[in-house]
Protein backbone atom coordinates (compact mmCIF):
# COMPACT_ATOMS: atom_id res chain seq x y z
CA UNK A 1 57.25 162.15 122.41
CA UNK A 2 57.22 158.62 121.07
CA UNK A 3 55.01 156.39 121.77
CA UNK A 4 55.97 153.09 124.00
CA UNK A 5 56.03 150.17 121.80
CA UNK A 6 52.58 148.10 122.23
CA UNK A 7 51.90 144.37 123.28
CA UNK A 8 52.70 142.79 119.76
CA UNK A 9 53.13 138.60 119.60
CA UNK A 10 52.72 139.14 115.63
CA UNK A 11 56.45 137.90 114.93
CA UNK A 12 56.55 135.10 117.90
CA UNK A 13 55.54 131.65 117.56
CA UNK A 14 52.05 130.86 117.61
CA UNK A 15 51.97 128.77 120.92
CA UNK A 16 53.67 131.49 122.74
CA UNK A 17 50.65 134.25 121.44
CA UNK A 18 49.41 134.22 125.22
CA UNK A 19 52.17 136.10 126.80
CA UNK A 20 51.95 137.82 130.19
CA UNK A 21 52.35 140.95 128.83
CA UNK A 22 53.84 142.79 132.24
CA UNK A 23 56.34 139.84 131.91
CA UNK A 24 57.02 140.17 128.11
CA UNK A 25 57.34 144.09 128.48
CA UNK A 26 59.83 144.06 131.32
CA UNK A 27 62.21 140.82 129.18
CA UNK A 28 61.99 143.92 126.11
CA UNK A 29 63.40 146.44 128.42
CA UNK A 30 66.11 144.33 129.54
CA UNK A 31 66.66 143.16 125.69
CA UNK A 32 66.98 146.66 124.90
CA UNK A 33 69.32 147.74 127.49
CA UNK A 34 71.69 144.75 125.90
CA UNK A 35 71.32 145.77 123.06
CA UNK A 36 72.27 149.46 123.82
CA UNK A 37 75.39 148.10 125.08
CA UNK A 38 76.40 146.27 122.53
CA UNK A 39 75.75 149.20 120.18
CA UNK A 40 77.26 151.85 122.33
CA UNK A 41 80.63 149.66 122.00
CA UNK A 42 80.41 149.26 118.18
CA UNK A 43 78.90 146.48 118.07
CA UNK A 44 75.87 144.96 115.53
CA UNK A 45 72.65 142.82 116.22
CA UNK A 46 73.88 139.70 115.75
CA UNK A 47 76.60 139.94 118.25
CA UNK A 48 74.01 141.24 120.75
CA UNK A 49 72.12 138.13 120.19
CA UNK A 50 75.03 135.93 120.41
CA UNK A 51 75.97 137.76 123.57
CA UNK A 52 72.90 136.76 125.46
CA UNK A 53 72.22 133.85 123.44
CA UNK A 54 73.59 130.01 124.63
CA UNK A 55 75.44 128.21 121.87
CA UNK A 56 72.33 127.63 119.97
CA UNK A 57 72.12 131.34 118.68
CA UNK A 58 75.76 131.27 117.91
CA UNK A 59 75.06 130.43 113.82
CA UNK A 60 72.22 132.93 114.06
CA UNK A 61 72.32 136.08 111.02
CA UNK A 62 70.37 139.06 112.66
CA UNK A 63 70.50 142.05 110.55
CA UNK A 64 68.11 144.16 112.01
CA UNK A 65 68.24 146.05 116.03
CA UNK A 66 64.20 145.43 116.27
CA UNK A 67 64.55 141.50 115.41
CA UNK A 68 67.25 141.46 117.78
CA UNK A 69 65.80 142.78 120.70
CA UNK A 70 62.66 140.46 120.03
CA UNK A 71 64.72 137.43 120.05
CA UNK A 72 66.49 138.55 123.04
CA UNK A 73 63.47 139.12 124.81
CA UNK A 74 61.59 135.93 123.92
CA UNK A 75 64.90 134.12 125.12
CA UNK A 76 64.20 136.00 128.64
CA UNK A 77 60.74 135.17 128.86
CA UNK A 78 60.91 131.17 127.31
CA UNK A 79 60.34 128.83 129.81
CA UNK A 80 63.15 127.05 130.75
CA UNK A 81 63.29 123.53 130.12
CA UNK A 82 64.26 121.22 133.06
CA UNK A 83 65.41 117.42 132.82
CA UNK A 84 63.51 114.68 135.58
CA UNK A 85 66.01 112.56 136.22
C-alpha cells in the first residue's frame, strides 16, 4: 500500500505557503482525476494542463504527470481575481 501523498507547498509560490490543506488536498484529487482522463485517452501533461487551463496556460511546456497535476491543482485552489467596477 502506498502511501497518500503529504501536505507539500515546496514547489508553490512562496505567498501561497499557507494553504488550507483540506482545500489544497481535495483541488489534487480533482487535478488527478483530469489528469487520468487525459491519460486514459492518450493524451500527455501538457494537454491536461491546457485542458483545464484558461488561455494563459496555452504556451505552457509540462513534461512531467506530477508538475501537471500541481499546476492543475494550484489553478483550482487560486483565488479568483474579481474586477470593482
Amino acid at each position: 500500500m502506498t502511501p497518500i501523498q503529504s501536505f507539500n507547498t515546496s514547489n508553490l509560490p512562496e505567498r501561497q505557503a499557507n494553504l488550507n490543506p483540506v482545500q489544497w488536498n481535495l483541488a489534487l484529487g480533482m487535478a488527478r482525476k483530469i489528469c487520468s482522463d487525459v491519460f486514459q485517452e492518450g493524451g500527455n501533461p501538457t494537454e491536461a494542463v491546457q485542458s483545464y487551463g484558461d488561455s494563459a496556460d496555452n504556451d505552457v511546456s509540462v513534461q512531467h504527470w506530477g508538475h501537471a497535476i500541481n499546476l492543475i491543482a494550484f489553478a483550482m485552489y487560486a483565488p479568483r481575481r474579481q474586477s470593482i467596477h
